[in-house]
Protein backbone atom coordinates (compact mmCIF):
# COMPACT_ATOMS: atom_id res chain seq x y z
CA UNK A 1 -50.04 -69.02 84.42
CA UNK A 2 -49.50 -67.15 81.58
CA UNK A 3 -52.07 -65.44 79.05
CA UNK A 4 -52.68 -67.41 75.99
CA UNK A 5 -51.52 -66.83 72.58
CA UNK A 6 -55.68 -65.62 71.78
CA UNK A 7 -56.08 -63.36 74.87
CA UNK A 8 -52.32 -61.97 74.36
CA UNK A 9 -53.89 -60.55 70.98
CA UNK A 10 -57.34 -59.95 72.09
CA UNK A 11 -58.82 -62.07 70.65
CA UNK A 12 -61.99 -64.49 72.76
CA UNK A 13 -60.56 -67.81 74.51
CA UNK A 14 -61.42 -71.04 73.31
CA UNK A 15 -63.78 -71.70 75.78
CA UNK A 16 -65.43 -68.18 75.35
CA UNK A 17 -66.10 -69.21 71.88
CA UNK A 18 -67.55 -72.41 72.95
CA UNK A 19 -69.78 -70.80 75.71
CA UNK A 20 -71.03 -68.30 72.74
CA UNK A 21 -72.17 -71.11 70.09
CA UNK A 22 -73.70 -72.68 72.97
CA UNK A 23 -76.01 -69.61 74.02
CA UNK A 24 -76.67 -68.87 70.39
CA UNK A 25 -77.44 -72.85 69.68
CA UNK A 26 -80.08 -72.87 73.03
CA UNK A 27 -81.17 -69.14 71.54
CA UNK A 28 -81.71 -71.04 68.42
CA UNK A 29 -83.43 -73.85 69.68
CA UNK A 30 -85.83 -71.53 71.43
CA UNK A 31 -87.23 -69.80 68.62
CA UNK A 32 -87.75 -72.97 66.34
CA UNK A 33 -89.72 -74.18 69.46
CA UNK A 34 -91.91 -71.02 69.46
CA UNK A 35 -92.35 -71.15 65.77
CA UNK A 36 -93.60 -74.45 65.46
CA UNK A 37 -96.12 -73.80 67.85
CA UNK A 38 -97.22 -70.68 65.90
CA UNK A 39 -96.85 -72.19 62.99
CA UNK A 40 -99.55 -75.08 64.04
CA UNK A 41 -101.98 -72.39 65.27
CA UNK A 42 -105.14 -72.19 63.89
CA UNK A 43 -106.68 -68.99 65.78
CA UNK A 44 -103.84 -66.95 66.44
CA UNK A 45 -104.39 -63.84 67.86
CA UNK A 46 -102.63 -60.54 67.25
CA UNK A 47 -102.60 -57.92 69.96
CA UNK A 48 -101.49 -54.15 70.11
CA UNK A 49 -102.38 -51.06 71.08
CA UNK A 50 -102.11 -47.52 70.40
CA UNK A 51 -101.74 -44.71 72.96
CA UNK A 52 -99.49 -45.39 75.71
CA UNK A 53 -97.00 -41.84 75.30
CA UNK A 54 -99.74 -39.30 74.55
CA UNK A 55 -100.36 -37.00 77.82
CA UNK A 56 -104.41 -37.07 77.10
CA UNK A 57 -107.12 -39.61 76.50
CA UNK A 58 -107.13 -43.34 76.86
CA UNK A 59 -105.03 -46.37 76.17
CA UNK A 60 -106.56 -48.32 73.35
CA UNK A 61 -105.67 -52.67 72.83
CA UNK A 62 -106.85 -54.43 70.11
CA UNK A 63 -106.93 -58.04 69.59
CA UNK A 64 -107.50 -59.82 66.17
CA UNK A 65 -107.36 -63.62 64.49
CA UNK A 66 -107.02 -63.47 60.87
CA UNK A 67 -108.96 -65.83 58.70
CA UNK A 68 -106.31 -67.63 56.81
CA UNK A 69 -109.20 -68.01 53.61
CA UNK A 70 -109.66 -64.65 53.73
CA UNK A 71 -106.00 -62.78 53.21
CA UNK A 72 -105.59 -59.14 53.71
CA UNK A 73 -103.18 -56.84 51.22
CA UNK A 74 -101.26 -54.34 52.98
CA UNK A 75 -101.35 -55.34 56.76
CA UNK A 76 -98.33 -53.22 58.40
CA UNK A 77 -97.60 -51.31 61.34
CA UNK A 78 -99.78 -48.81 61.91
CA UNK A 79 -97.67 -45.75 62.30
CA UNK A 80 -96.08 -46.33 58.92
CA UNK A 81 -99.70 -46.03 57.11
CA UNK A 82 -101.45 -42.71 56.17
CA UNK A 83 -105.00 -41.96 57.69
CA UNK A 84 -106.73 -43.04 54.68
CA UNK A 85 -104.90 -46.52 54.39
CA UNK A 86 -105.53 -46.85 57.93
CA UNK A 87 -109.10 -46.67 57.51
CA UNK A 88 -109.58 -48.77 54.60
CA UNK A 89 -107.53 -51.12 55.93
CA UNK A 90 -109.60 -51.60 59.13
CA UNK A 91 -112.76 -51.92 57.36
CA UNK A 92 -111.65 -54.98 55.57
CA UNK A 93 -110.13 -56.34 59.08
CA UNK A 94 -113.72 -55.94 60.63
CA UNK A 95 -115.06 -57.39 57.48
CA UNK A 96 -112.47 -60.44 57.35
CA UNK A 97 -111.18 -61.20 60.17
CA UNK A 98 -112.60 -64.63 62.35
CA UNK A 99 -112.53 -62.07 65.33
CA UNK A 100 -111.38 -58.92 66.35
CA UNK A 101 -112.22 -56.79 69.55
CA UNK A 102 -111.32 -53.65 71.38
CA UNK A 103 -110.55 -52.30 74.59
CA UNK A 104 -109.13 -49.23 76.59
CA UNK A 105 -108.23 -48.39 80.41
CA UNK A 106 -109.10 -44.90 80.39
CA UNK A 107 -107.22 -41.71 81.88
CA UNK A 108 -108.09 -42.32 85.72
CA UNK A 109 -107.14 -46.16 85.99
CA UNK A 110 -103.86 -45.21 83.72
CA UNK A 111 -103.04 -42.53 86.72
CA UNK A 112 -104.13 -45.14 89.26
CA UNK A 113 -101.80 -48.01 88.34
CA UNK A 114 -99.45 -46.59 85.69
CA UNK A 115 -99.38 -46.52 81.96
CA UNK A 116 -97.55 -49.73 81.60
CA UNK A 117 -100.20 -51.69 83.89
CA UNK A 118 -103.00 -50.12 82.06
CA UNK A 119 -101.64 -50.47 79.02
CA UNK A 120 -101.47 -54.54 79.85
CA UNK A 121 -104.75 -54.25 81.20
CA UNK A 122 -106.46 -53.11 77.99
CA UNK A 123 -104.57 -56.21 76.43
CA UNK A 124 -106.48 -58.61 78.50
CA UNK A 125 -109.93 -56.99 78.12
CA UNK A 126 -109.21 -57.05 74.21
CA UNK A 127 -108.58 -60.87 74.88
CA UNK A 128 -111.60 -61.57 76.59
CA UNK A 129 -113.46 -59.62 74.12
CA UNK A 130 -112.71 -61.91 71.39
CA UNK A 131 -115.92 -63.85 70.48
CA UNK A 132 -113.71 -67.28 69.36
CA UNK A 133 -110.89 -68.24 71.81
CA UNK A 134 -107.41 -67.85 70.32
CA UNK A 135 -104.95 -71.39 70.51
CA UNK A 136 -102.18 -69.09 70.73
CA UNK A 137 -101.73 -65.39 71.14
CA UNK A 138 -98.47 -62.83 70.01
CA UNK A 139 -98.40 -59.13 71.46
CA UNK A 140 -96.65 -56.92 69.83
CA UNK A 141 -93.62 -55.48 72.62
CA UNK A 142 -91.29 -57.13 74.92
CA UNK A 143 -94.22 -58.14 77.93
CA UNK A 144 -97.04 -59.87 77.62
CA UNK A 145 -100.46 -59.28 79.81
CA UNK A 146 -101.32 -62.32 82.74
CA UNK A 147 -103.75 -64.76 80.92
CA UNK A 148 -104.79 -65.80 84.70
CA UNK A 149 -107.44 -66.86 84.97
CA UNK A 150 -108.80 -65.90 80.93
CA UNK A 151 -106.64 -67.83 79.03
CA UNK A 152 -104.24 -69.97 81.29
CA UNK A 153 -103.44 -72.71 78.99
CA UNK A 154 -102.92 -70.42 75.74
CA UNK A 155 -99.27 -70.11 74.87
CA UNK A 156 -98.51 -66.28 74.32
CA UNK A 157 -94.98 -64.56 73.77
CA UNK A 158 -94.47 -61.02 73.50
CA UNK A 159 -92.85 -60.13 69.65
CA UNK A 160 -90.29 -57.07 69.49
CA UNK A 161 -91.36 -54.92 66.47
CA UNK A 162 -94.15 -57.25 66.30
CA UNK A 163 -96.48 -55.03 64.29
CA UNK A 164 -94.16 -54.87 61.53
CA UNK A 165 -93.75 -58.41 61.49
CA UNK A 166 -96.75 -60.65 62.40
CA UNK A 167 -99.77 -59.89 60.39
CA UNK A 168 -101.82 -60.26 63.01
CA UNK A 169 -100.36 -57.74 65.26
CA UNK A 170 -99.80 -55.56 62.64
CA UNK A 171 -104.03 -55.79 62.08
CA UNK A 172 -104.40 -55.28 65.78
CA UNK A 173 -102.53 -52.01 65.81
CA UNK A 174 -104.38 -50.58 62.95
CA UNK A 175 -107.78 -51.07 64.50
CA UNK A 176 -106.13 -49.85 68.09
CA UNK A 177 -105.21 -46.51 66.06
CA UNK A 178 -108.13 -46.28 64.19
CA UNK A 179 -110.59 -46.47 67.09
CA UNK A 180 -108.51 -44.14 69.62
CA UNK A 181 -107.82 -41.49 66.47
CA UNK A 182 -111.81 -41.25 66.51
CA UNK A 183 -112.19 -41.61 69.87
CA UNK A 184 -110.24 -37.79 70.40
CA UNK A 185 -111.48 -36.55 67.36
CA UNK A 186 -114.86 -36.59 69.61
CA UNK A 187 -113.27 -35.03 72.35
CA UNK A 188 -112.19 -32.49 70.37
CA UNK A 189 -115.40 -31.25 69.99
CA UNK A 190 -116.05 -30.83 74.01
CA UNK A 191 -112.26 -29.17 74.60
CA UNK A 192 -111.81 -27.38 71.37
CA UNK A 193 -109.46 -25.19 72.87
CA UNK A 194 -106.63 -28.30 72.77
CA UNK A 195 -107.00 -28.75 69.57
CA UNK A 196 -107.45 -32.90 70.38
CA UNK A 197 -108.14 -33.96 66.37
CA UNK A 198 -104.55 -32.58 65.32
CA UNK A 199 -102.95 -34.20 68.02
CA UNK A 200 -104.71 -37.00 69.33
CA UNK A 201 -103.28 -35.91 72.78
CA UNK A 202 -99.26 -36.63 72.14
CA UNK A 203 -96.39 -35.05 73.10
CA UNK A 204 -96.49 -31.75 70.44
CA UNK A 205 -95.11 -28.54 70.87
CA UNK A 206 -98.58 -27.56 70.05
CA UNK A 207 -99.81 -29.75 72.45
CA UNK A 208 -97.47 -28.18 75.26
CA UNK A 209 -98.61 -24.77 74.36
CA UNK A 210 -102.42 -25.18 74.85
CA UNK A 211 -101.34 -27.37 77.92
CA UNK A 212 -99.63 -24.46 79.43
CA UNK A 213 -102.28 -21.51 78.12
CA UNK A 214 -105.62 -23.33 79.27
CA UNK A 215 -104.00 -25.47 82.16
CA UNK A 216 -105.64 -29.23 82.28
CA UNK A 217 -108.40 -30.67 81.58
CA UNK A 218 -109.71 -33.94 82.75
CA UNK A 219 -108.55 -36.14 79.38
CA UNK A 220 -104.74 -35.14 81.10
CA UNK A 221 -103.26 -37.72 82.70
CA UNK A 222 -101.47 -36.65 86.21
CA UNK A 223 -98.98 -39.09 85.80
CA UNK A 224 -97.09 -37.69 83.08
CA UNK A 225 -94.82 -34.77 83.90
CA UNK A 226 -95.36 -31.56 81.45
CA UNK A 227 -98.92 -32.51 82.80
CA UNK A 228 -97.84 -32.58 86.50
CA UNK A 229 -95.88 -29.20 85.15
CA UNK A 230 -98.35 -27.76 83.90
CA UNK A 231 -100.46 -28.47 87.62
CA UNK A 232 -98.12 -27.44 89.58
CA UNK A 233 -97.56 -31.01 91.13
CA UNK A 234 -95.17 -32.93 92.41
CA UNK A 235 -92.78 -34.63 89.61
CA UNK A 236 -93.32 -38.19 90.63
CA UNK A 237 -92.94 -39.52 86.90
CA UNK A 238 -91.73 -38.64 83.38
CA UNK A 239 -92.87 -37.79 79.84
CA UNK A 240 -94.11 -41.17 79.61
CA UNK A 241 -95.37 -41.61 82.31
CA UNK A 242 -92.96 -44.12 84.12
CA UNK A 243 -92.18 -43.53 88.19
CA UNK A 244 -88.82 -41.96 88.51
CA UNK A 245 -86.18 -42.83 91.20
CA UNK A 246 -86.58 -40.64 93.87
CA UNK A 247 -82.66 -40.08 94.08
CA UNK A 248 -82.97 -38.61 90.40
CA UNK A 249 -85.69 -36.16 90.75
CA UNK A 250 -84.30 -34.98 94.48
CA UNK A 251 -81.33 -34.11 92.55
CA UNK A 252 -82.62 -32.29 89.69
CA UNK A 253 -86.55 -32.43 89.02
CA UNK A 254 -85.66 -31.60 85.13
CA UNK A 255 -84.91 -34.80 84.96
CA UNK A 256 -88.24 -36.14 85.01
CA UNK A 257 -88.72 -35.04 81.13
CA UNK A 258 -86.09 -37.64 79.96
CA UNK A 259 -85.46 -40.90 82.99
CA UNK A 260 -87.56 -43.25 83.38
CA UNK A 261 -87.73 -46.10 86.19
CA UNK A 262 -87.74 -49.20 84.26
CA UNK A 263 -91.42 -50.97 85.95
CA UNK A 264 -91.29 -53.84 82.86
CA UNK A 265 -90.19 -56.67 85.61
């Protein structure tokens, strides 16, 4: 059978154009679903956190539901904001907000179960700190943390660029920053020599100096590879902190600065 006159220029089939409006229709469908039951929510709760790629400290989650009668100017993602607006902006939040609450999984159970774990872990704590239980919940990223057990009946979807979008989210990231920027401005004072308050523990050339003059301390996660360098351990994962295929790293450990495993499934 020959090719039609479409595919002999190219161009999508008939039936490839049908299949396509179909996906994009149930696509459609989807999200006006999700939005009307967002759209009904009363307490919904934003959640982010801040701290997943630096190679020191904790992972910090924040969870917040904004009081409709009280609105908030300025809400946006976090990393876009200076230092000051940051902190002005999560006074009012505590000041405004129905709830808010924060949480962390610190350096040990982020080595024990991996960054992405921990990072979902902090997420649920942040949930179950909230003093008024949300009717719906949005995290800010592509996953969303197991409600088992906390919230089981609470619709929640995970909301890509989230923090830029939902106000909520965007709230929850600022206090998540906030608290963690504090948080190793402290710890600067008990390892000056890492210079922690610059920082905040990323991935900095400065950072990678002082990592390889003074060696580790124990704010360093071991499940992050310049720190597993900078040990003289194994390379088991990379700059992030994800586990790398075996295959790649037996093949060239340099590697382990740039592929990453994907562990979202």
């Amino acid at each position: 059978m020959g090719l039609s006159p479409r595919a002999q220029r190219g161009l999508p089939t008939l039936a490839e154009l049908k299949a396509r409006k179909a996906r994009r229709a149930r696509k459609k469908y989807r999200v006006i679903q999700q939005q009307l039951v967002f759209r009904e929510s009363i307490r919904l709760a934003g959640v982010d956190e801040a701290g997943r790629g630096p190679l020191a400290g904790p992972v910090v989650a924040a969870a917040v539901i904004l009081d409709p009668r009280r609105k908030i100017r300025g809400l946006a993602d976090s990393k876009i904001l200076d230092e000051e607006r940051r902190e002005r902006l999560a006074v009012l939040i505590k000041e405004r907000a129905l709830a808010w609450s924060i949480a962390w999984a610190d350096r040990e159970e982020i080595d024990t179960i991996n960054i992405l774990q921990a990072t979902l872990l902090a997420m649920r704590r942040a949930l179950l700190g909230l003093r008024i239980c949300p009717d719906s919940i949005q995290v800010d990223g592509n996953i969303c943390p197991s409600l088992l057990g906390v919230l089981p009946e609470c619709p929640a979807v995970a909301v890509v660029a989230g923090d830029a979008l939902v106000p909520a989210i965007s709230a929850a990231s600022i206090l998540a920053k906030t608290f963690r920027d504090a948080w190793m401005r402290r710890l600067h004072d008990r390892w000056p020599q890492y210079n922690f308050a610059s920082h905040k523990g990323y991935y900095t050339p400065e950072h990678l100096a002082r990592l390889d003059e003074h060696g580790a301390c124990e704010l360093h996660r071991r499940s992050f590879a310049p720190v597993q360098i900078a040990m003289g351990l194994p390379i088991t994962h990379d700059r992030f902190g994800n586990p790398l295929k075996p295959a790649l790293v037996d093949e060239d450990p340099t590697l382990s600065l740039f592929v990453a495993e994907d562990v979202a499934a």
